[in-house]
Protein backbone atom coordinates (compact mmCIF):
# COMPACT_ATOMS: atom_id res chain seq x y z
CA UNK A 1 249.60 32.81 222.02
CA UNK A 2 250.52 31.62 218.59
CA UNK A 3 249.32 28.35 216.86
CA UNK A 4 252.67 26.83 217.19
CA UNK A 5 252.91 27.30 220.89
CA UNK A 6 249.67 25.98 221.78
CA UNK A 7 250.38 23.08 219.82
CA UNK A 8 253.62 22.59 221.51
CA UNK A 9 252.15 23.33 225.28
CA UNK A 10 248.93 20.77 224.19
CA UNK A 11 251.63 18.07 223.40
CA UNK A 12 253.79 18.81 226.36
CA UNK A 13 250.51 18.12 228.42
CA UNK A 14 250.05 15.02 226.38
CA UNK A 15 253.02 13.85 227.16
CA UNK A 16 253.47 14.45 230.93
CA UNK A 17 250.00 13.50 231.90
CA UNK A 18 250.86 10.61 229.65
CA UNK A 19 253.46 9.38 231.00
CA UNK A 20 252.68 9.95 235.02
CA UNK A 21 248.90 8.80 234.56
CA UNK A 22 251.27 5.43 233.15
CA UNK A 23 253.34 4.80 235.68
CA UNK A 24 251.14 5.33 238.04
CA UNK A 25 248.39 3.00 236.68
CA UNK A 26 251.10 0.37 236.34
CA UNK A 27 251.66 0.70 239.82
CA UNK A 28 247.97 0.58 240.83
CA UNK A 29 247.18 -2.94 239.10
CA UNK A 30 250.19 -4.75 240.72
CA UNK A 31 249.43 -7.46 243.08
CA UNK A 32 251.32 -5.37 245.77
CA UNK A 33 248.30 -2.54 245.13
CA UNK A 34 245.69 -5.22 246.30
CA UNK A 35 246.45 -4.55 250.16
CA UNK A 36 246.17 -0.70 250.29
CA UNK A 37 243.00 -0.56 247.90
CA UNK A 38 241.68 -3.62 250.15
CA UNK A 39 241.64 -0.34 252.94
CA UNK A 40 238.58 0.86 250.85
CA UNK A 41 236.45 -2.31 250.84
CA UNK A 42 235.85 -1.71 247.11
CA UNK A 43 235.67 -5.37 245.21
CA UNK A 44 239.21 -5.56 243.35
CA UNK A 45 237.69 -5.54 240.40
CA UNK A 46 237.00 -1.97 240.38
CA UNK A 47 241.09 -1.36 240.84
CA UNK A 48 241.38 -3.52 237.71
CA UNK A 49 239.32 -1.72 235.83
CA UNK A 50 240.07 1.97 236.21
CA UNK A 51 244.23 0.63 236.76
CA UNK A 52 243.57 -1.04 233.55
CA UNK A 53 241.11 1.71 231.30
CA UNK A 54 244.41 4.34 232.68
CA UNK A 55 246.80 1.97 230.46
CA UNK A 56 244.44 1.48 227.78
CA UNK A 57 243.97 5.25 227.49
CA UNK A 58 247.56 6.39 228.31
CA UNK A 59 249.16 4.34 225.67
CA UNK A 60 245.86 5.66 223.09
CA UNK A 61 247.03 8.90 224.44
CA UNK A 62 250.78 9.03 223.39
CA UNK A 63 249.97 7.92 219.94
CA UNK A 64 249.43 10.84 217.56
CA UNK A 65 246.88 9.00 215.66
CA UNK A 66 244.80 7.84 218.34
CA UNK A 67 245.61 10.60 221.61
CA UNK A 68 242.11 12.56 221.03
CA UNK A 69 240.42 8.91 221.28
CA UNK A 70 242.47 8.39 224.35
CA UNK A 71 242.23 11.91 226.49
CA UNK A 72 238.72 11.28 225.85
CA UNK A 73 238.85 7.56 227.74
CA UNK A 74 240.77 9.15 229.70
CA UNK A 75 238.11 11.78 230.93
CA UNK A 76 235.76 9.06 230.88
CA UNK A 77 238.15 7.23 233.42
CA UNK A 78 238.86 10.06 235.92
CA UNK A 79 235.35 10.95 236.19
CA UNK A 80 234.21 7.75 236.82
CA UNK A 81 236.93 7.23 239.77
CA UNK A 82 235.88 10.87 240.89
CA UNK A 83 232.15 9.46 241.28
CA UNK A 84 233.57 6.03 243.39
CA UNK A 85 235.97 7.99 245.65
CA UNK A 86 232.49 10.31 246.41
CA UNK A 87 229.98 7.47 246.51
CA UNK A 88 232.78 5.83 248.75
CA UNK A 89 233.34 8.71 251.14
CA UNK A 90 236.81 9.80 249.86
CA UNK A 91 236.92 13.17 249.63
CA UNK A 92 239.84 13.37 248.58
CA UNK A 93 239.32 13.84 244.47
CA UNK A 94 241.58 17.02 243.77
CA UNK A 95 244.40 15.17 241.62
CA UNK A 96 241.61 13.55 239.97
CA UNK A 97 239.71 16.48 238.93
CA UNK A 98 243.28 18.17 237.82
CA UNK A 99 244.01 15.16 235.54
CA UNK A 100 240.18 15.57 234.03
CA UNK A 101 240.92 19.04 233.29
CA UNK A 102 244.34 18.25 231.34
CA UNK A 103 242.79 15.07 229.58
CA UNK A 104 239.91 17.63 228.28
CA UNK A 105 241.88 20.24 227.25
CA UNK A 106 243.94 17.80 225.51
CA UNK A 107 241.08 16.05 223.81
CA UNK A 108 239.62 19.52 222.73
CA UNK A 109 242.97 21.19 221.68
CA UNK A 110 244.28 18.18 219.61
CA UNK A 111 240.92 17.67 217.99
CA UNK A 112 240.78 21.51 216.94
């Protein structure tokens, strides 16, 4: 592949995980969210958190200037809800681990 069309496939990941990791972290730290992740018995402040460190890193993440500094959170993020949902008996981790991938080869290919 040519430099040009990495570059544009690295920003179209940008962009799309962006964007969906977004929206759905906007969704995650609104009051309505408090019932379903009250299922887990996880202390709402743990929703907060990773809900909140997804915005942070999402909006880090779609600004050209910072989006290394936010795939990176971003990593940081995912892997750290990977290790709950584990610790917590929730096997269920695959989107996770897909989103960790495309954060990391966005952090790498960006910072290249």
């Amino acid at each position: 592949m040519n430099d040009s069309r990495t570059k544009a496939a690295i920003t179209g990941l940008q962009w799309t995980l962006g964007v969906v990791i977004l929206v759905e972290a906007i969704l995650f730290v609104l009051p309505s969210a408090r019932e379903g992740f009250a299922r887990t018995h996880m202390p709402d402040l743990v929703r907060q958190v990773l809900g909140w460190g997804e915005i942070v890193g999402c909006i880090l993440l779609l600004i050209p200037r910072t989006a290394v500094r936010g795939a990176w959170g971003l990593v940081g993020i995912f892997a750290l809800a990977v290790v709950i949902h584990l610790l917590h008996g929730i096997l269920n981790v695959g989107n996770l681990v897909i989103y960790t991938g495309a954060a990391w080869a966005i952090a790498t290919g960006k910072a290249a």
